[in-house]
N, C-alpha and C. Protein backbone atom coordinates (compact mmCIF):
# COMPACT_ATOMS: atom_id res chain seq x y z
N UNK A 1 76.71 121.44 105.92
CA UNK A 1 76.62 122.16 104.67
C UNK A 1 75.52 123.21 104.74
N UNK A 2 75.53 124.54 104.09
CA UNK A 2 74.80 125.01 104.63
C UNK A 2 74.15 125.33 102.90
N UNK A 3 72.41 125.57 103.59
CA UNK A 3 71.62 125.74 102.14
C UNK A 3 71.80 126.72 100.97
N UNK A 4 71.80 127.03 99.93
CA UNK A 4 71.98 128.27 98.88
C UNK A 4 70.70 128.36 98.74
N UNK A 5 70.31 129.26 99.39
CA UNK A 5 68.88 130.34 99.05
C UNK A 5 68.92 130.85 98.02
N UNK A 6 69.91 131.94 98.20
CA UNK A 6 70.24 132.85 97.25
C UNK A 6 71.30 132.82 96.14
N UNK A 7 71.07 132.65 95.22
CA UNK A 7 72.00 132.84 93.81
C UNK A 7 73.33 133.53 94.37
N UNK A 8 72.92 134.62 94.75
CA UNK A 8 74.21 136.18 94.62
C UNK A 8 74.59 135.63 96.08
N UNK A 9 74.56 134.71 96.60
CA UNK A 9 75.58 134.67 97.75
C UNK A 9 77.02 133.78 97.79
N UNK A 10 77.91 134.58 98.29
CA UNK A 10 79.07 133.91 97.86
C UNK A 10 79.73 132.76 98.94
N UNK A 11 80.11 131.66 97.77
CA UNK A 11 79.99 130.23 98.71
C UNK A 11 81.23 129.70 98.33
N UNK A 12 82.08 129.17 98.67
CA UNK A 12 83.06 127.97 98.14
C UNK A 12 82.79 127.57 97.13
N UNK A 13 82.08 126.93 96.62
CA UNK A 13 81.54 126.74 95.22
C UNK A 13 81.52 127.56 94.05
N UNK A 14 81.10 128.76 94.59
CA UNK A 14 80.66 129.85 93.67
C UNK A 14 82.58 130.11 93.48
N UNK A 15 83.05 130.61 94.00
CA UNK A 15 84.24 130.77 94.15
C UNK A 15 85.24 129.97 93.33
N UNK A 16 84.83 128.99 93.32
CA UNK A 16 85.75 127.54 92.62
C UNK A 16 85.50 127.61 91.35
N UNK A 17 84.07 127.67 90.99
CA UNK A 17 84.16 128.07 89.62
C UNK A 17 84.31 129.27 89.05
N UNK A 18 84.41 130.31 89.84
CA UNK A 18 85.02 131.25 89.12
C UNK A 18 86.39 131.29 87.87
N UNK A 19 87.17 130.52 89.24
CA UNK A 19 88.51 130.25 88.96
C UNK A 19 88.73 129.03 88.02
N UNK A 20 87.95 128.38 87.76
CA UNK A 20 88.20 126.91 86.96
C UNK A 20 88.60 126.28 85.87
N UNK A 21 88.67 127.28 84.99
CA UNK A 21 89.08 127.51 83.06
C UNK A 21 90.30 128.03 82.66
N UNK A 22 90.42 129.26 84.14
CA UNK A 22 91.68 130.04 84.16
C UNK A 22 93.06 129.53 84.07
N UNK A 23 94.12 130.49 83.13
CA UNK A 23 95.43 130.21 83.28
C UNK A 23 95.41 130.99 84.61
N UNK A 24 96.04 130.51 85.60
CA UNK A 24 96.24 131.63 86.86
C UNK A 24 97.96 131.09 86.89
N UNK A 25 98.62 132.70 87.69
CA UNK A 25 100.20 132.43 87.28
C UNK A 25 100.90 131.61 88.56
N UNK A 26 100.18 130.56 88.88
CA UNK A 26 100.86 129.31 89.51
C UNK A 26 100.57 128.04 88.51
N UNK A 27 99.67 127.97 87.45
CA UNK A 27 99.74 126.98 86.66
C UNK A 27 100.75 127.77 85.44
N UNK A 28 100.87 129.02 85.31
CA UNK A 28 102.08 129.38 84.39
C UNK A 28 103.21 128.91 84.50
N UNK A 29 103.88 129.08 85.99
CA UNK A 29 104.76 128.81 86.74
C UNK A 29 105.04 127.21 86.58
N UNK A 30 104.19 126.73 87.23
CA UNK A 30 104.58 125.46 86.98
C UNK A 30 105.33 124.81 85.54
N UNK A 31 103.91 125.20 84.60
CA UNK A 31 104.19 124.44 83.17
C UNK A 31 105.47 125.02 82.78
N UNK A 32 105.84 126.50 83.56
CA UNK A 32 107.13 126.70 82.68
C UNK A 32 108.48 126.34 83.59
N UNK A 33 108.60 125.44 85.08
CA UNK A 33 109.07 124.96 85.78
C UNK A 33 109.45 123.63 84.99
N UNK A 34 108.56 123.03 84.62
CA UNK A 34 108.47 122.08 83.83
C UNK A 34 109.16 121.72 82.69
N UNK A 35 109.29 122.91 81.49
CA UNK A 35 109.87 123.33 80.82
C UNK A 35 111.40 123.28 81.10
N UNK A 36 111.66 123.86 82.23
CA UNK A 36 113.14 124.21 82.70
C UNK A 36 113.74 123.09 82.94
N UNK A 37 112.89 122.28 83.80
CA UNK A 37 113.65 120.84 84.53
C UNK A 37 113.67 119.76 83.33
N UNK A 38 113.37 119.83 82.40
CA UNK A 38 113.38 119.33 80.80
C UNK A 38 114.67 119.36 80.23
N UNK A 39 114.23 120.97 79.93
CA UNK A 39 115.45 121.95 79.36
C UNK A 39 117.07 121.02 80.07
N UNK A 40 117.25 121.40 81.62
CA UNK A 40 118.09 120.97 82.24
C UNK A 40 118.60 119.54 82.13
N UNK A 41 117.34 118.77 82.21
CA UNK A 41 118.21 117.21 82.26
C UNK A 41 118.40 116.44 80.94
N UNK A 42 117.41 117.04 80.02
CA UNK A 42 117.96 116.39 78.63
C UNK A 42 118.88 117.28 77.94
N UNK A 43 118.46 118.77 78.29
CA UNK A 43 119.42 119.42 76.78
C UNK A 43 120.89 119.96 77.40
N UNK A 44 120.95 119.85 78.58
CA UNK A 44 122.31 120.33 79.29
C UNK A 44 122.65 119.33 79.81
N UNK A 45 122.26 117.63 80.08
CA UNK A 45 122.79 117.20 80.62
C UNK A 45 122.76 117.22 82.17
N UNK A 46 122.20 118.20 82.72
CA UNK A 46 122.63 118.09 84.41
C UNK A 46 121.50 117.65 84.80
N UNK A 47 121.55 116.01 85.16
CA UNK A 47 119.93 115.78 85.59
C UNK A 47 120.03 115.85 87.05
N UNK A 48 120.78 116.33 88.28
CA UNK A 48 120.58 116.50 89.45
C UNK A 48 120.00 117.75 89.43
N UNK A 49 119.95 119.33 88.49
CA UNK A 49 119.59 120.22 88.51
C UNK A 49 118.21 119.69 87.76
N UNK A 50 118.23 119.38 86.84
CA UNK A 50 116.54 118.89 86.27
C UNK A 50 115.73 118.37 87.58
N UNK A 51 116.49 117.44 87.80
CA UNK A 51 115.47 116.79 89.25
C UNK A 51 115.00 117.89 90.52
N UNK A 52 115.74 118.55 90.48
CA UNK A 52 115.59 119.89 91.32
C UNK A 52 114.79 120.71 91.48
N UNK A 53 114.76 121.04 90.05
CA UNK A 53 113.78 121.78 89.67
C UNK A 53 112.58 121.39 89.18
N UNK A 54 112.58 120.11 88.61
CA UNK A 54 110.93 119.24 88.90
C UNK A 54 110.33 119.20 90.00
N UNK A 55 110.98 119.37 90.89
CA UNK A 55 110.29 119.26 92.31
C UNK A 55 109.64 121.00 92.24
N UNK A 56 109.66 121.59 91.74
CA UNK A 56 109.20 122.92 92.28
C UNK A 56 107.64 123.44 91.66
N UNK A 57 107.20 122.18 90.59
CA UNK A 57 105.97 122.54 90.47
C UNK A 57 104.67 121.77 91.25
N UNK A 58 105.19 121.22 92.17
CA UNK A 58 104.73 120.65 93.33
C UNK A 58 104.42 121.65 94.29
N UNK A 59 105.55 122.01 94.65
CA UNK A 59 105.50 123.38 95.46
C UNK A 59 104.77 124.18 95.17
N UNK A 60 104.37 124.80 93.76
CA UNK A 60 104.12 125.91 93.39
C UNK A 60 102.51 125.94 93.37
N UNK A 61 101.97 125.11 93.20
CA UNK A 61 100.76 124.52 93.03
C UNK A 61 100.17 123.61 94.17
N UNK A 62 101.12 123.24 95.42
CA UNK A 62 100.61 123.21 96.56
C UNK A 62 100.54 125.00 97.36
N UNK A 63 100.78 125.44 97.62
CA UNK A 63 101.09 126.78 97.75
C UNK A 63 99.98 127.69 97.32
N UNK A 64 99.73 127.49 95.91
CA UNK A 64 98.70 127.92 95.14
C UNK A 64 97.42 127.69 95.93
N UNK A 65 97.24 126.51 96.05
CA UNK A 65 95.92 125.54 97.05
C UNK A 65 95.72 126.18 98.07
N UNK A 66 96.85 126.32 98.67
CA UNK A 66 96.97 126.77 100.31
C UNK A 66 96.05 127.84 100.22
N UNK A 67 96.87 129.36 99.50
CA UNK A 67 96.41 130.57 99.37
C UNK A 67 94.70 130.48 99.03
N UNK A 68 94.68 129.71 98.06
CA UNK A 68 92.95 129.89 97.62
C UNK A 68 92.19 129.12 98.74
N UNK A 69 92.44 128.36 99.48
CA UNK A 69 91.81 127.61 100.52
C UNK A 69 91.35 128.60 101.81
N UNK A 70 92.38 129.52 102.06
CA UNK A 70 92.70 130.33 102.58
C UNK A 70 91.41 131.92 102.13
N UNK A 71 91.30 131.62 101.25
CA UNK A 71 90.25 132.68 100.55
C UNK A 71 89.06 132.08 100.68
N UNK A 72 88.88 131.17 100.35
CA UNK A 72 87.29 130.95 100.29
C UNK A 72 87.02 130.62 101.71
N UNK A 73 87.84 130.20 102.78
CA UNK A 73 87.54 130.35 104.22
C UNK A 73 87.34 131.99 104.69
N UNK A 74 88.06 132.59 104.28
CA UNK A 74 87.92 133.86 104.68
C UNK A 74 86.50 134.69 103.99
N UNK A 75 85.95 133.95 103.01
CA UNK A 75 84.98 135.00 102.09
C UNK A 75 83.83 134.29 102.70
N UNK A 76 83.72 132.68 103.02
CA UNK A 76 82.70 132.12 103.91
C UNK A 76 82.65 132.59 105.38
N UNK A 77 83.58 133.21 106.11
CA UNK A 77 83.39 133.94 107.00
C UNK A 77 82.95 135.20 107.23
N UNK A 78 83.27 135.53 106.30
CA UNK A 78 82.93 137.19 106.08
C UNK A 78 81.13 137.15 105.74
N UNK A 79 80.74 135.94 104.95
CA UNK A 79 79.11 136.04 104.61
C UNK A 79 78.31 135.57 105.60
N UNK A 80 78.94 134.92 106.77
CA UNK A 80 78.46 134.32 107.68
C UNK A 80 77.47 133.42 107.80
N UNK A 81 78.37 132.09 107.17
CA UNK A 81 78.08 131.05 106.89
C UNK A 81 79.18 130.02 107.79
């Protein structure tokens, strides 16, 4: 782990909470994935398409992870840490 000297340096941490309060549009996605696979298996009846599409806010929000994981490795490299 490496020490925070400095306030203004940008860390994984710093980074995480940036993002932490935020609607960001993979938790949109999801909740309205959510919505759909609802929609589908109670109000239409087709619960193999509901089930289907429940699976996709898994996806959407693993994916999500990936990308930001992916960032704060790249912004801790760039500060050279």
């Amino acid at each position: 782990m490496a020490c925070m000297s400095n306030p203004n340096d940008v860390t994984a941490t710093g980074a995480m909470k940036q993002d932490a309060g935020g609607l960001t549009p993979a938790v949109v996605a999801s909740v309205g994935s959510v919505a759909l696979a609802l929609y589908f298996y109670y109000v239409r009846g087709d619960k193999q398409r509901g089930q289907f599409v429940g699976f996709w806010p898994v996806t959407i929000l693993a994916l999500a992870s990936y990308f930001k994981l992916e960032e704060i490795k790249q912004m801790m490299s760039e500060s050279g840490e």
